[in-house]
Protein backbone atom coordinates (compact mmCIF):
# COMPACT_ATOMS: atom_id res chain seq x y z
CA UNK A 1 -20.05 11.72 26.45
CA UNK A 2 -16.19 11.86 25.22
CA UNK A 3 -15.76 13.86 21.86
CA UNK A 4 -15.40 12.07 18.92
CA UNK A 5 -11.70 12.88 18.46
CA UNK A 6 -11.03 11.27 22.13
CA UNK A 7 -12.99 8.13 21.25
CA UNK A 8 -10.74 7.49 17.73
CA UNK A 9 -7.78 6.15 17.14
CA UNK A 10 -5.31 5.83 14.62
CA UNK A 11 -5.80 2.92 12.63
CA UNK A 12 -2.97 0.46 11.55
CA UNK A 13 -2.41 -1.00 8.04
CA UNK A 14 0.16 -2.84 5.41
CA UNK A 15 1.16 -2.51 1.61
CA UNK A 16 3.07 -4.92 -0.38
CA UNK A 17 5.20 -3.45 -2.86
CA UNK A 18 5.68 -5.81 -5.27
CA UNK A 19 8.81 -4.90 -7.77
CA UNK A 20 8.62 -7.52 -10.62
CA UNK A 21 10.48 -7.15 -13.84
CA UNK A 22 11.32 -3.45 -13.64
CA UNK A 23 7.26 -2.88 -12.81
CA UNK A 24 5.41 -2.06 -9.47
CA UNK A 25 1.42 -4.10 -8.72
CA UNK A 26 -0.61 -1.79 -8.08
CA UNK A 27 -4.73 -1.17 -7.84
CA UNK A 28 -6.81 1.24 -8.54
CA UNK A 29 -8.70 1.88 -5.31
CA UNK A 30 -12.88 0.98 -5.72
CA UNK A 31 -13.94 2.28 -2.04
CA UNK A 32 -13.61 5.46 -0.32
CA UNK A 33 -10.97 6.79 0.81
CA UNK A 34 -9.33 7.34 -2.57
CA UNK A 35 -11.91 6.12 -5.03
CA UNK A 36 -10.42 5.76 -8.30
CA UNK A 37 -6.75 6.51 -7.29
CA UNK A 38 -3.60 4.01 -7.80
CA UNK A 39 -1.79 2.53 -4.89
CA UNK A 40 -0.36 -0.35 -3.54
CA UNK A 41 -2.60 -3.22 -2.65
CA UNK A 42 -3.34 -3.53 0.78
CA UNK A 43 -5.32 -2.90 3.98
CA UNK A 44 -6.10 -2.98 7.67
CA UNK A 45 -3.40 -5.36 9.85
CA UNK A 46 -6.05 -7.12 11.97
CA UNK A 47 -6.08 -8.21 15.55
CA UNK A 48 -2.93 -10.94 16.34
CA UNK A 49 -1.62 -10.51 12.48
CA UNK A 50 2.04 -8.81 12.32
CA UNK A 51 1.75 -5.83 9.11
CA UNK A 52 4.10 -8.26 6.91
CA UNK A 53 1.39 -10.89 7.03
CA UNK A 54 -1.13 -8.49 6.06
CA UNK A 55 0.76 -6.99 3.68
CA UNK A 56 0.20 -10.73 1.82
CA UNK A 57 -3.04 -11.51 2.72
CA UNK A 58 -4.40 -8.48 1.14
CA UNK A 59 -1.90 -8.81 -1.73
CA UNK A 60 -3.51 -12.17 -2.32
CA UNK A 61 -7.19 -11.13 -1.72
CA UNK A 62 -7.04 -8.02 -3.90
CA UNK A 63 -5.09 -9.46 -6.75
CA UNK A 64 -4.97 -13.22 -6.18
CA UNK A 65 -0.93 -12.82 -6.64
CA UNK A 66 1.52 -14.63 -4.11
CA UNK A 67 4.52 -13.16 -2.84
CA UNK A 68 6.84 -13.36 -0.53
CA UNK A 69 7.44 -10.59 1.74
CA UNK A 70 11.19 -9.16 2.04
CA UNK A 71 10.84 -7.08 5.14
CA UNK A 72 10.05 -3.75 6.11
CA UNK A 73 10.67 -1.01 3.51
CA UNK A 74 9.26 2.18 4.79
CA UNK A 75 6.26 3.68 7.25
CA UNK A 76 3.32 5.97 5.33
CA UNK A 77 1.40 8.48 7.90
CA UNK A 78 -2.23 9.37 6.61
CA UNK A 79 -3.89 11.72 8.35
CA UNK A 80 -6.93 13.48 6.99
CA UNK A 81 -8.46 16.34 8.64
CA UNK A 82 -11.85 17.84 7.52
CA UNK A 83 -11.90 22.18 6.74
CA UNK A 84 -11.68 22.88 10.39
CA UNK A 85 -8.74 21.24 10.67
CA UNK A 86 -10.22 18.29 13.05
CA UNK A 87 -8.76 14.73 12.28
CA UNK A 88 -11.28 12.38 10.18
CA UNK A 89 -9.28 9.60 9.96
CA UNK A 90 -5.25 8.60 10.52
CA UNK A 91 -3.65 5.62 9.50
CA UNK A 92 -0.08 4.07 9.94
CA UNK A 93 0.69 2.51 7.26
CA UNK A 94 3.92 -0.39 6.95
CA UNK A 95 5.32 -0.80 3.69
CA UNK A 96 6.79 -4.04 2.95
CA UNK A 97 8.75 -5.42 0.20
CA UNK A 98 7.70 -8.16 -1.36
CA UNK A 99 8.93 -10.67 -3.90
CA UNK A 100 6.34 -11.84 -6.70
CA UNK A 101 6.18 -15.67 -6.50
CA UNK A 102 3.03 -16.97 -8.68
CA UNK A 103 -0.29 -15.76 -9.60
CA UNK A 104 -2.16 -13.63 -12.73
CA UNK A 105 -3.02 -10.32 -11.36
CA UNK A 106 -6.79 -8.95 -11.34
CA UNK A 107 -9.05 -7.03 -9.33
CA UNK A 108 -10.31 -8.68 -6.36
CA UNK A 109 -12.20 -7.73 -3.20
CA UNK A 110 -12.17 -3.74 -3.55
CA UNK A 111 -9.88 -3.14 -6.01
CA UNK A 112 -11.91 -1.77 -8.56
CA UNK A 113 -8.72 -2.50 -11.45
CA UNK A 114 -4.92 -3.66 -11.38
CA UNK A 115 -1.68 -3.03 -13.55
CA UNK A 116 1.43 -3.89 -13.53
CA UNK A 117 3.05 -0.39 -13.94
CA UNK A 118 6.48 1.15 -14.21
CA UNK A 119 8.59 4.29 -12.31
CA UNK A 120 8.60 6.22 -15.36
CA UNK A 121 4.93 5.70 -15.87
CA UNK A 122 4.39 6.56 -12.34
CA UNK A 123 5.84 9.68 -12.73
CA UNK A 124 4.76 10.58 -15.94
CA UNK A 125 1.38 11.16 -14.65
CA UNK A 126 -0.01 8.20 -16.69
CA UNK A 127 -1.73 6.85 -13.59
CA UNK A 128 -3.62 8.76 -10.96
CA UNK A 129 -1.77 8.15 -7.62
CA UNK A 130 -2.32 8.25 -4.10
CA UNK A 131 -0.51 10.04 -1.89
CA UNK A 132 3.13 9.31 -1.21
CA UNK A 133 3.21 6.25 -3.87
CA UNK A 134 5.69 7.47 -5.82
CA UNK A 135 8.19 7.95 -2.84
CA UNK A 136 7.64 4.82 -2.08
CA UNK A 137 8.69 3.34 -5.71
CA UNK A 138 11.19 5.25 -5.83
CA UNK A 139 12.67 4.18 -2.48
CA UNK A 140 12.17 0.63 -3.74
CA UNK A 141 13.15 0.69 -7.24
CA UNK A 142 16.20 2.52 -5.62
CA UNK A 143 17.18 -0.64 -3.73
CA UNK A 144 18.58 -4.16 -5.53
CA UNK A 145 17.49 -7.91 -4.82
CA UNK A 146 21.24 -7.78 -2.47
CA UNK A 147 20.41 -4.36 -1.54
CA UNK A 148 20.33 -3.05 2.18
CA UNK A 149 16.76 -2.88 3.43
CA UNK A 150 15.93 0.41 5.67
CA UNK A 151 14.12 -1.68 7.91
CA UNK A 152 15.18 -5.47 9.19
């Protein structure tokens, strides 16, 4: 029988990072991993779906808001090992911007809350973040409407 770590695989998912009048969307996580932290909404890109187009389908299913997604902003690498250092889980995760079209934001599938939040509340500690969320902000909130995209 394999070992566990030869039998898993890294897993791939999507964010939308939705930058609407000087605020970010985000959700406060209701599921492990991450119960009760703040992050982007998002999820797991699923079999014959490209990460943009899960980036807005979970946008949509965890907040009912509609965007429209910008391109590629940034990659997030998640890997969490257990205390012997073995992997648990690792996920790839696409960041894409996204442009708020419609909708009133609340907490859908398993997003357990949602606010429209700003940098400076971000890194004021105000809400409890997971990892590598403020990087990300900050690399968007860096950028304008006309501004060069890392990523086409």
């Amino acid at each position: 029988m394999p070992s566990p770590a030869l039998t898993m695989a890294p897993k791939l998912g999507a964010i939308a990072v939705v930058y609407h009048d000087a605020r970010f969307l985000l959700v406060q996580r209701g599921k492990d991993p991450g119960r009760g932290l703040w992050g982007f909404p998002g999820g797991h890109v699923e079999l014959g779906e490209t990460a943009i187009e899960a980036a807005v389908r979970e946008l949509r299913e965890e907040t009912g808001v509609i965007a429209q997604a910008d391109g590629y902003l940034t990659n997030v690498d998640v890997i969490a090992r257990n205390l012997s250092g073995a992997v648990d889980y690792q996920y790839l995760i696409a960041a894409v911007r996204c442009s708020y079209l419609e909708g009133e934001a609340v907490a859908a599938d398993d997003a357990a809350d949602v606010a429209w939040v700003s940098l400076a509340q971000m890194e004021d500690g105000v809400f409890a973040l997971s990892e590598d969320v403020l990087r990300v902000a900050r690399l968007r909130a860096e950028m304008t409407d006309e501004g060069r995209c890392p990523f086409p």
